[in-house]
C-alpha atoms as a PDB file:
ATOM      1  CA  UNK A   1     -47.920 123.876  62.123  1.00  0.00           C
ATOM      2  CA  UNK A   2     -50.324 125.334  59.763  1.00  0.00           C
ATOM      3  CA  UNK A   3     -53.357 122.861  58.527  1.00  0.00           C
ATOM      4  CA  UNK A   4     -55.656 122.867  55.442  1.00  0.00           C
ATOM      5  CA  UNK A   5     -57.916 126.412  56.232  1.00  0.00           C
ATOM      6  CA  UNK A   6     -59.728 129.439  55.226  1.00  0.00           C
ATOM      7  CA  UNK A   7     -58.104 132.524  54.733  1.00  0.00           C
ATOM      8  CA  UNK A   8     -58.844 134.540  57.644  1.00  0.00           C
ATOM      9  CA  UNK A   9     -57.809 138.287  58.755  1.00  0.00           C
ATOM     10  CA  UNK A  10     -56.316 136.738  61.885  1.00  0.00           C
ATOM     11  CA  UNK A  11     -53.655 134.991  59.872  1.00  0.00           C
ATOM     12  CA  UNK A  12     -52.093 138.764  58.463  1.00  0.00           C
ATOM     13  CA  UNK A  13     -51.018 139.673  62.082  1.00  0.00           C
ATOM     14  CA  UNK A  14     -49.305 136.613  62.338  1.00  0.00           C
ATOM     15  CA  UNK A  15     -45.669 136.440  63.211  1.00  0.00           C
ATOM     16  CA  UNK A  16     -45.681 133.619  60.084  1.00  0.00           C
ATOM     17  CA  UNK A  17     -47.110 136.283  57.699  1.00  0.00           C
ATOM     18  CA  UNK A  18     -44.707 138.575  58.552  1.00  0.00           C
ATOM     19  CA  UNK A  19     -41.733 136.241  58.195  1.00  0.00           C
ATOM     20  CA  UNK A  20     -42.803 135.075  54.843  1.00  0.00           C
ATOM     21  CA  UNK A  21     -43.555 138.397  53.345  1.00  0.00           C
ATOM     22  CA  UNK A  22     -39.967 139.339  54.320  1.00  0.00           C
ATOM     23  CA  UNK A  23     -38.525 136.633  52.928  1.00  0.00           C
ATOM     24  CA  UNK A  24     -40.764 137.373  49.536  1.00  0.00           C
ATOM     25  CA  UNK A  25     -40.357 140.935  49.667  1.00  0.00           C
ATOM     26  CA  UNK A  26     -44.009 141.785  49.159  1.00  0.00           C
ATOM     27  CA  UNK A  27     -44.906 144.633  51.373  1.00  0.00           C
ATOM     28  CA  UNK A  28     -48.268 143.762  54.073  1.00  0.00           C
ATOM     29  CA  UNK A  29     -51.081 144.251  53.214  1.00  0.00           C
ATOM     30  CA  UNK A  30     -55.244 142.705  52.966  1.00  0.00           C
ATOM     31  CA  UNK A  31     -55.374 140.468  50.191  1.00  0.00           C
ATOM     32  CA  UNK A  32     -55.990 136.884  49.383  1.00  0.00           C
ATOM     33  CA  UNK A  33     -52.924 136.443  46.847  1.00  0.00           C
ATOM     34  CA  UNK A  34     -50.868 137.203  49.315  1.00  0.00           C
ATOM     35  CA  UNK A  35     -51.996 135.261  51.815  1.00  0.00           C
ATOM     36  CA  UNK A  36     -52.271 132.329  49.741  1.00  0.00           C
ATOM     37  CA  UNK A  37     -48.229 132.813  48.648  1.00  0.00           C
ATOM     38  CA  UNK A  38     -47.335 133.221  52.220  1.00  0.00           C
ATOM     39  CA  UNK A  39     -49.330 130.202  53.361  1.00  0.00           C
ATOM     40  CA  UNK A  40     -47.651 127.805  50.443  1.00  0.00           C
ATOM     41  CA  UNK A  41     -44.634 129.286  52.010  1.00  0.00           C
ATOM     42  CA  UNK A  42     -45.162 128.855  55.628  1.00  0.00           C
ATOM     43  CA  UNK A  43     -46.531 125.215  55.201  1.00  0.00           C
ATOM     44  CA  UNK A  44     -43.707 124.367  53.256  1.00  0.00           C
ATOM     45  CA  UNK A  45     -40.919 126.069  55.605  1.00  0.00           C
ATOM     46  CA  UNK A  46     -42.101 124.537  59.008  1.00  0.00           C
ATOM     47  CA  UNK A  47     -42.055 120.694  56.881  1.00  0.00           C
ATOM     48  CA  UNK A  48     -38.660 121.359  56.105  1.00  0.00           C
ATOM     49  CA  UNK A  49     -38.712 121.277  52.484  1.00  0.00           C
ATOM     50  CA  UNK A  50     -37.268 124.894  51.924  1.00  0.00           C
ATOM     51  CA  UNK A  51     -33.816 123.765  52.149  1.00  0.00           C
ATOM     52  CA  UNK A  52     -30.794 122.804  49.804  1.00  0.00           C
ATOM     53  CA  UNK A  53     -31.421 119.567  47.613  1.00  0.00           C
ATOM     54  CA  UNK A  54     -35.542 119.461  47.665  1.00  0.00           C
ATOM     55  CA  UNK A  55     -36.931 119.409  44.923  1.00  0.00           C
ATOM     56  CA  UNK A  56     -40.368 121.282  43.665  1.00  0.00           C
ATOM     57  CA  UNK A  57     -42.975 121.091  40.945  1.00  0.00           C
ATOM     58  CA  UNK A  58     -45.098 124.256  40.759  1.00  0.00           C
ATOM     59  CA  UNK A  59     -48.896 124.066  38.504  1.00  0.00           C
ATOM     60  CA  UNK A  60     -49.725 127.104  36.828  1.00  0.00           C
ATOM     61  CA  UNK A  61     -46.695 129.136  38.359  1.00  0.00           C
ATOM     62  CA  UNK A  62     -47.827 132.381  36.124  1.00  0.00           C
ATOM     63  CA  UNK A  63     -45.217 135.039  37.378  1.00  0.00           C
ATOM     64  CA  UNK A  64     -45.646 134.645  40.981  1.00  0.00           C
ATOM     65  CA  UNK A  65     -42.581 134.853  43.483  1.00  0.00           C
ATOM     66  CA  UNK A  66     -43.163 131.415  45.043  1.00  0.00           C
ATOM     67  CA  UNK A  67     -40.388 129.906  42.110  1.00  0.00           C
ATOM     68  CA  UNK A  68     -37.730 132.629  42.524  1.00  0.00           C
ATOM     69  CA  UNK A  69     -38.693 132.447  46.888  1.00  0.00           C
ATOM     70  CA  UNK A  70     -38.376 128.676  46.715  1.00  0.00           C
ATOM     71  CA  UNK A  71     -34.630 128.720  44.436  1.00  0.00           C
ATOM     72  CA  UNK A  72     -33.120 131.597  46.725  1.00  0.00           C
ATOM     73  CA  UNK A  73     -33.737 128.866  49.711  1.00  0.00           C
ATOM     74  CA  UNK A  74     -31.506 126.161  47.533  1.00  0.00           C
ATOM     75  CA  UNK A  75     -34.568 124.340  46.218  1.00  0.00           C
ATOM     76  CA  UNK A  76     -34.229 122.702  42.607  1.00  0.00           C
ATOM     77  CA  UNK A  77     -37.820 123.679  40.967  1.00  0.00           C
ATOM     78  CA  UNK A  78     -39.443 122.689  38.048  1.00  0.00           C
ATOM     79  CA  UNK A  79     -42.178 125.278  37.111  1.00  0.00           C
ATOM     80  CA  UNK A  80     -44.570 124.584  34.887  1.00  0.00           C
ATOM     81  CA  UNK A  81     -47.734 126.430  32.574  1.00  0.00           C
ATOM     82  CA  UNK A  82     -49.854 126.187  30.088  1.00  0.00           C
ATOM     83  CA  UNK A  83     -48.630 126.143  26.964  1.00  0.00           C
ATOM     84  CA  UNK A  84     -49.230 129.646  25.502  1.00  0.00           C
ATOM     85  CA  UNK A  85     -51.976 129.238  23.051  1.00  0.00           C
ATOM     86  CA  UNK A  86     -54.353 128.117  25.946  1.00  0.00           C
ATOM     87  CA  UNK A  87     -53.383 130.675  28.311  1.00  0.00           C
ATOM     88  CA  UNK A  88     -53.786 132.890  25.444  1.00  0.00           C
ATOM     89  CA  UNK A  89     -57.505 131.309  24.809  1.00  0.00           C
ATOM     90  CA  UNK A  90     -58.378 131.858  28.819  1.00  0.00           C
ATOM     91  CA  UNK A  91     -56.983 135.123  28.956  1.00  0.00           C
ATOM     92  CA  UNK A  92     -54.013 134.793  31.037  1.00  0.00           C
ATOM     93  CA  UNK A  93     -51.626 136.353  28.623  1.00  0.00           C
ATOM     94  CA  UNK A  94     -53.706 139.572  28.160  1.00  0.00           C
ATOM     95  CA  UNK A  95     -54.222 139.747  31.893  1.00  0.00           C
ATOM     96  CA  UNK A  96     -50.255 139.151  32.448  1.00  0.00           C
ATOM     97  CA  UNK A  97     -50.777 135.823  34.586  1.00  0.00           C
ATOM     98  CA  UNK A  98     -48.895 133.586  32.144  1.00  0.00           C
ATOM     99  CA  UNK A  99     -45.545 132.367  32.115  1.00  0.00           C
ATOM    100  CA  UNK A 100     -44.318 130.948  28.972  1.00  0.00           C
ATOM    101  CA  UNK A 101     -40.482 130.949  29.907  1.00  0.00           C
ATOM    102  CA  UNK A 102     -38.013 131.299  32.529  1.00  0.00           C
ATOM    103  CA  UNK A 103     -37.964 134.968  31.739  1.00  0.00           C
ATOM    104  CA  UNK A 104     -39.813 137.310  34.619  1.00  0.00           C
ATOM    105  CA  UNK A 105     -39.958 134.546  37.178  1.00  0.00           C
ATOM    106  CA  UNK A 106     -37.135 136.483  39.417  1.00  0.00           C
ATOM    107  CA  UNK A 107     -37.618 139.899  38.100  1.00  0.00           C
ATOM    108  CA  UNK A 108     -38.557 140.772  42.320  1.00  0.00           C
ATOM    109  CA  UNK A 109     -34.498 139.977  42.009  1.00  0.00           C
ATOM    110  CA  UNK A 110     -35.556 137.369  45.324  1.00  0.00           C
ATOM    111  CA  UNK A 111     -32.828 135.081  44.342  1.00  0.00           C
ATOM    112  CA  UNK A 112     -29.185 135.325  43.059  1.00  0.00           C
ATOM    113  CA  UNK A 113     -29.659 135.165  38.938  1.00  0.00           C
ATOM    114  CA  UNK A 114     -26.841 132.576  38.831  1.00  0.00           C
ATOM    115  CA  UNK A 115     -28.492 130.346  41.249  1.00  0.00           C
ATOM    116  CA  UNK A 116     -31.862 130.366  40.060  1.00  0.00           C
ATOM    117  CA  UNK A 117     -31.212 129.809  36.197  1.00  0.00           C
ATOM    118  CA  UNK A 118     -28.806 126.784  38.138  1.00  0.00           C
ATOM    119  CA  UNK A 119     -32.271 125.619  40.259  1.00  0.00           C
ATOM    120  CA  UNK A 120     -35.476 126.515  38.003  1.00  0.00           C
ATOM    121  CA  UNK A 121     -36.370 125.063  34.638  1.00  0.00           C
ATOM    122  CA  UNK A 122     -39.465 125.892  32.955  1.00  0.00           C
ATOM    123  CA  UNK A 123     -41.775 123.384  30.995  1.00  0.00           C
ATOM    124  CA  UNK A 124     -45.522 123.576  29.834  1.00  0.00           C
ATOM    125  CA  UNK A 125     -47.792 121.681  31.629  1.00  0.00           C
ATOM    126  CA  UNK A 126     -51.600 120.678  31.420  1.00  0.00           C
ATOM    127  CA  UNK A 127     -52.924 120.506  35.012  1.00  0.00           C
ATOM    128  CA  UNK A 128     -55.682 118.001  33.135  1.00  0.00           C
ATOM    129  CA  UNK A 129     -53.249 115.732  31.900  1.00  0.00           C
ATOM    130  CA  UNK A 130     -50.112 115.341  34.267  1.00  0.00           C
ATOM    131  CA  UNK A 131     -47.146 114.041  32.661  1.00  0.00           C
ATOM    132  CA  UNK A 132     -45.998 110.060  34.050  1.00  0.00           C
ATOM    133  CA  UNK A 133     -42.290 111.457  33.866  1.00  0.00           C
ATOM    134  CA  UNK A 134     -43.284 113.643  37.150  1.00  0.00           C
ATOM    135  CA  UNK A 135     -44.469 110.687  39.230  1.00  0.00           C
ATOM    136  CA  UNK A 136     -42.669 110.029  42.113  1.00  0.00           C
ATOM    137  CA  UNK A 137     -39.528 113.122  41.915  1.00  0.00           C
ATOM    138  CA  UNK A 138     -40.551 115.573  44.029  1.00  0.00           C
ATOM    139  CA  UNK A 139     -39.878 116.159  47.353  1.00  0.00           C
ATOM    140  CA  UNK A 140     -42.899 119.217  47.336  1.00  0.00           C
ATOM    141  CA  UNK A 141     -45.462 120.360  44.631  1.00  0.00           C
ATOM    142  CA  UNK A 142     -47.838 123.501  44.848  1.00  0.00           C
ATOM    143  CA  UNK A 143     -50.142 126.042  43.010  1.00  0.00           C
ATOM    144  CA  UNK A 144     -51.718 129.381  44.046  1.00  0.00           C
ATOM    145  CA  UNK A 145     -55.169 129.370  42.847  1.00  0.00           C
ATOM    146  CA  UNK A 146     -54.932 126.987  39.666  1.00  0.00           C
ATOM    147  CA  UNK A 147     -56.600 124.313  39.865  1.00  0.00           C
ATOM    148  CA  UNK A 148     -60.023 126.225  39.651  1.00  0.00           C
ATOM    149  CA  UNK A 149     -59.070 126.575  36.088  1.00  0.00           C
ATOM    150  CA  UNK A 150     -58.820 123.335  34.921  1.00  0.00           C
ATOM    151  CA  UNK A 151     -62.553 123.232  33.418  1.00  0.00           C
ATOM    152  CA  UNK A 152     -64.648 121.913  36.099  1.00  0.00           C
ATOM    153  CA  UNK A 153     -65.315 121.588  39.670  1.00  0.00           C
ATOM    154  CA  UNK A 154     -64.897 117.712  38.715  1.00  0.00           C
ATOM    155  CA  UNK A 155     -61.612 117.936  36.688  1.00  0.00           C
ATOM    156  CA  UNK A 156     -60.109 120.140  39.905  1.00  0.00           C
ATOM    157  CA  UNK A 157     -60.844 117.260  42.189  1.00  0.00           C
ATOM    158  CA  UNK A 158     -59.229 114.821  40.053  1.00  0.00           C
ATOM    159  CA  UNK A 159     -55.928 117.446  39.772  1.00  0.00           C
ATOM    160  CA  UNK A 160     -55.798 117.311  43.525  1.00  0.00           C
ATOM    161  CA  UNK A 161     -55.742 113.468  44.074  1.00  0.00           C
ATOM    162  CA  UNK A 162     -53.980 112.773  40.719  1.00  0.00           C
ATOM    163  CA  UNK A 163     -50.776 115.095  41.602  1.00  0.00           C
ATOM    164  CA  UNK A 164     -49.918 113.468  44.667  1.00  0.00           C
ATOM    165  CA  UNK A 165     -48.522 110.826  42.292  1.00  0.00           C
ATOM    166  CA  UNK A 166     -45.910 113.362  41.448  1.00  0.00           C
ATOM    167  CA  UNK A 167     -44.333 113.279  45.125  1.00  0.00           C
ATOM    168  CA  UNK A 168     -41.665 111.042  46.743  1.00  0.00           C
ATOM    169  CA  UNK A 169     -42.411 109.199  49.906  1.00  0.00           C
ATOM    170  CA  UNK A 170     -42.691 111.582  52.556  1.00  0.00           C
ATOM    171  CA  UNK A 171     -43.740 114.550  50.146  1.00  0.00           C
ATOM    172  CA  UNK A 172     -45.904 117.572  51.088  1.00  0.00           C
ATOM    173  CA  UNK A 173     -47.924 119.040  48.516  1.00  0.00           C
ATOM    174  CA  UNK A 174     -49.356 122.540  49.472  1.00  0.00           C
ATOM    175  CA  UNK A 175     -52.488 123.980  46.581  1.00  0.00           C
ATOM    176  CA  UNK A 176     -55.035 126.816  47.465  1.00  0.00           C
ATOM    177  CA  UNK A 177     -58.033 127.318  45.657  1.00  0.00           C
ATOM    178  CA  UNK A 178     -61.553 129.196  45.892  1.00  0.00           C
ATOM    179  CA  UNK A 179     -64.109 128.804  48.371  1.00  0.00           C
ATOM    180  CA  UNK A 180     -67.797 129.241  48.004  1.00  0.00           C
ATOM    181  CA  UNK A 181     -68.586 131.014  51.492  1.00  0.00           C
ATOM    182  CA  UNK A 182     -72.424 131.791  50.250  1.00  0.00           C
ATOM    183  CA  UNK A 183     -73.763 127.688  49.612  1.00  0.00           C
ATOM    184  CA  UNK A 184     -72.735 124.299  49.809  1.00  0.00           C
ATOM    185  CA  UNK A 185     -75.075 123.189  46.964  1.00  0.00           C
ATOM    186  CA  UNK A 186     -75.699 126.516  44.136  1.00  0.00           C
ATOM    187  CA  UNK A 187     -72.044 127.441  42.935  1.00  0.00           C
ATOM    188  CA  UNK A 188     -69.920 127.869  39.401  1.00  0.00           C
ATOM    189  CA  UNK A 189     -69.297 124.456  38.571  1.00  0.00           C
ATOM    190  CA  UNK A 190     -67.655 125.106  34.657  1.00  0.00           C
ATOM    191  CA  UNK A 191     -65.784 127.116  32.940  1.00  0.00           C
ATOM    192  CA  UNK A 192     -62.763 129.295  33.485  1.00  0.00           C
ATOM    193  CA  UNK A 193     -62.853 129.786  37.056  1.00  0.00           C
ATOM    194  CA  UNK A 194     -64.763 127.321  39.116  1.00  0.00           C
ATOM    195  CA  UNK A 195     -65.725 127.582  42.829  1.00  0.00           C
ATOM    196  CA  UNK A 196     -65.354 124.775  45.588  1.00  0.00           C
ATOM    197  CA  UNK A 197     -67.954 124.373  48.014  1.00  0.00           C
ATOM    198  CA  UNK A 198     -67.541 122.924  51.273  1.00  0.00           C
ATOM    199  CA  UNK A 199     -68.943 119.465  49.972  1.00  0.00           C
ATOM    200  CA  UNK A 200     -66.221 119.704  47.465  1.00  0.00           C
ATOM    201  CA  UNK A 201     -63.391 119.874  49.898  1.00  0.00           C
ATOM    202  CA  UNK A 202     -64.964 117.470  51.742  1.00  0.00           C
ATOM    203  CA  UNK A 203     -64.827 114.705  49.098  1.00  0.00           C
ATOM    204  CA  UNK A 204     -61.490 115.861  48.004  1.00  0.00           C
ATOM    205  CA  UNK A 205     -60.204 115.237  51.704  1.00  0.00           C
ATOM    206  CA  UNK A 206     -62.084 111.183  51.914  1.00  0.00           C
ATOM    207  CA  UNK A 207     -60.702 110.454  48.565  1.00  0.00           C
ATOM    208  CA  UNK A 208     -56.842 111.920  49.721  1.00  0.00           C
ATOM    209  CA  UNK A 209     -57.058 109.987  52.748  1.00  0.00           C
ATOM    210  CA  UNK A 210     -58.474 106.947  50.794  1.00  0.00           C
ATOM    211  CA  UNK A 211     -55.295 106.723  49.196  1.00  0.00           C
ATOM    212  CA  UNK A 212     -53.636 106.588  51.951  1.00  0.00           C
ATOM    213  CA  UNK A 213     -52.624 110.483  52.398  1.00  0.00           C
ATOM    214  CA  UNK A 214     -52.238 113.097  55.232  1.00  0.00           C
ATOM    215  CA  UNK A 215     -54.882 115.836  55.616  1.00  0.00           C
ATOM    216  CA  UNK A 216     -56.206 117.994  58.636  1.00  0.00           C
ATOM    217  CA  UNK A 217     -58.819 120.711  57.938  1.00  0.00           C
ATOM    218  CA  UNK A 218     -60.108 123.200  59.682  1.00  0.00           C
ATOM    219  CA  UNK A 219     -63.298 124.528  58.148  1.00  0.00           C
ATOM    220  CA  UNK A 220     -63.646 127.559  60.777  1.00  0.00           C
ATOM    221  CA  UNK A 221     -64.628 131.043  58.898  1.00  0.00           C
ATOM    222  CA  UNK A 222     -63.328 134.753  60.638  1.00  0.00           C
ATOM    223  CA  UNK A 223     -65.296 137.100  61.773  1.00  0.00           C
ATOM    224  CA  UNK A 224     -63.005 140.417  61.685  1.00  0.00           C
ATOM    225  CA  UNK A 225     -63.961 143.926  60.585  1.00  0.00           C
ATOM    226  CA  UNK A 226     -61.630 143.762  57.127  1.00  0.00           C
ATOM    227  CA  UNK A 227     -63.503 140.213  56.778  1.00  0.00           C
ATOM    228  CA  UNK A 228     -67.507 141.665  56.476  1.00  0.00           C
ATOM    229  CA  UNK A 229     -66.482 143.529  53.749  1.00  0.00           C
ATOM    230  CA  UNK A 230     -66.565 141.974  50.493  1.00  0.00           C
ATOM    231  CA  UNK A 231     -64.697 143.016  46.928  1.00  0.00           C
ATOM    232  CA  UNK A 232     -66.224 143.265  44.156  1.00  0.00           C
ATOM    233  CA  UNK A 233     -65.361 143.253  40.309  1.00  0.00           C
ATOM    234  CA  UNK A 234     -62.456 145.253  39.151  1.00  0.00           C
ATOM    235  CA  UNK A 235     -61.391 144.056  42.696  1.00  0.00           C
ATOM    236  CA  UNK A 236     -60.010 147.694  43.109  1.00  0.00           C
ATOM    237  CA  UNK A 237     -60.259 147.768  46.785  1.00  0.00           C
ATOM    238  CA  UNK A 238     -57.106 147.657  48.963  1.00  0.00           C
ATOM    239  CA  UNK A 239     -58.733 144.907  51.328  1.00  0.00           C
ATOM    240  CA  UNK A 240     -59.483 141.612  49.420  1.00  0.00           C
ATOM    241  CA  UNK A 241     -59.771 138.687  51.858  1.00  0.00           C
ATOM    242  CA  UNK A 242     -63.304 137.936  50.307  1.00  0.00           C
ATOM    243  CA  UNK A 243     -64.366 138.952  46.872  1.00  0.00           C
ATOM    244  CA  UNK A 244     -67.910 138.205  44.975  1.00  0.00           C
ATOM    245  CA  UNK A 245     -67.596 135.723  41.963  1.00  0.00           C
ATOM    246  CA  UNK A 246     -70.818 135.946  40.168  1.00  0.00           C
ATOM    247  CA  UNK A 247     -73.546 135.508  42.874  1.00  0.00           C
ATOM    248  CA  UNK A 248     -71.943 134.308  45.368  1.00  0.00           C
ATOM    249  CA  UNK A 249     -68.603 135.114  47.622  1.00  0.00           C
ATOM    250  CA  UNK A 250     -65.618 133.817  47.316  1.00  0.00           C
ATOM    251  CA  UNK A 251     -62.651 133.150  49.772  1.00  0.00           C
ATOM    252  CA  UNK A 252     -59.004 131.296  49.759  1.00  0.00           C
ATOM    253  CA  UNK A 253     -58.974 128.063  51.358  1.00  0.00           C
ATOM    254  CA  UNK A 254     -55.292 126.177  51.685  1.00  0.00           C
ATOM    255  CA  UNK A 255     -54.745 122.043  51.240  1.00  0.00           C
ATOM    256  CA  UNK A 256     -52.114 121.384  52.823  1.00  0.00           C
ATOM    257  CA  UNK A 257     -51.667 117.145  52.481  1.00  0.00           C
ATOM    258  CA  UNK A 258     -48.740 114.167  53.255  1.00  0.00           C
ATOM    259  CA  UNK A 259     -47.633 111.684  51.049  1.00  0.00           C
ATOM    260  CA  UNK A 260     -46.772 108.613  53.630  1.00  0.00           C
ATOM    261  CA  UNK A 261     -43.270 107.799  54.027  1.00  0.00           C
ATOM    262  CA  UNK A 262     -43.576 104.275  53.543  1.00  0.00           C
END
């Protein structure tokens, strides 16, 4: 089964990939965002949670296909967003990344519209400040690059440990997030979009498994032609595995971690 990783070109000519854009309907191609939704999907899939009856909580859902993917499988989900007037303040409305209702979350049409408005509710949620009526009802919770919002390389470490309280016994939660490829110690460590470094992940991995939690990592980086070329800002290109955030470049890396049964 997959494991907490980088994003790497390898991964795109993957039988896995191909499945999950399939069952996404996203057409293949190079990019992180993609990879990142088929990878929540995958490591979700092959723990048996997309099935009839599990239930999901998804941070800072936007207007990704993950929701609509997840309630066309039978999945009850609960996806959640900022509330709209600090999306609005970070720029996620004008860029189009905000979700402030049900409405767009299965306009790819991925599952049947009287099943998913049966499945999906929508509520606001602060990734800083998870609700206590979440703790402990969900069979899976994820987010596609969110939690390198919430402020501060500190406050997305605390995200990462704090909503594993939001999982049954037994729970998988499944969150990507950026990854400093060019230092372990210089890197954006506030504002609106932090990066992780590898030290980051690292502590974020002891303090999981402190708690008692499930977590494998591979830390390997690719080496493939796509992968020694590198985006850069307005991220026109049609290959986008790595991308430069400020001075430095940036990949995907995927947490993939296990709530113990008992």
């Amino acid at each position: 089964m997959l494991i907490s990783q980088l994003c790497k070109e390898q991964d795109f000519q993957a039988k896995w990939f191909a499945n999950a854009c399939t069952q996404l309907q996203h057409p293949h191609m190079y990019h992180r965002k993609l990879w990142e939704f088929c990878y929540i999907y995958q490591g979700l899939l092959e723990r048996g949670m997309l099935i009839h009856g599990k239930k999901g909580l998804g941070f800072g859902v936007g207007k990704e296909r993950l929701v609509s993917g997840f309630a066309a499988q039978g999945c009850e989900i609960v996806a959640t967003d900022l509330d709209f007037d600090q999306a609005k303040a970070q720029g996620w409305v004008d860029s189009n990344q905000h979700s402030d209702s049900l409405e767009g979350l299965n306009q790819y049409g991925l599952c049947d519209t009287e099943q998913f408005f049966k499945l999906v509710t929508f509520e606001n949620a602060d990734m800083n400040h998870i609700s206590d009526k979440y703790e402990n009802g969900f069979d899976f919770t994820w987010s596609s690059c969110a939690f390198e919002h919430c402020g501060s390389i500190e406050l997305g470490k605390q995200f990462i440990v704090n909503q594993m309280k939001c999982l049954r016994p037994g729970g998988v939660a499944i969150h990507t997030t950026e990854f400093n490829l060019s230092s372990n110690e210089d890197t954006l460590s506030h504002g609106v979009t932090v990066l992780f470094r590898k030290q980051d992940i690292e502590w974020m991995v002891e303090a999981l498994r402190s708690e008692g939690y499930s977590i494998d990592i591979d830390y390997s980086i690719g080496d493939g032609h796509i992968e020694s070329f590198v985006d850069v800002p307005p991220y026109t290109s049609q290959h986008h595995l790595r991308l430069q955030l400020g001075q430095f470049v940036s990949t995907s890396i995927g947490l993939i971690i296990q709530k113990p049964v008992v």
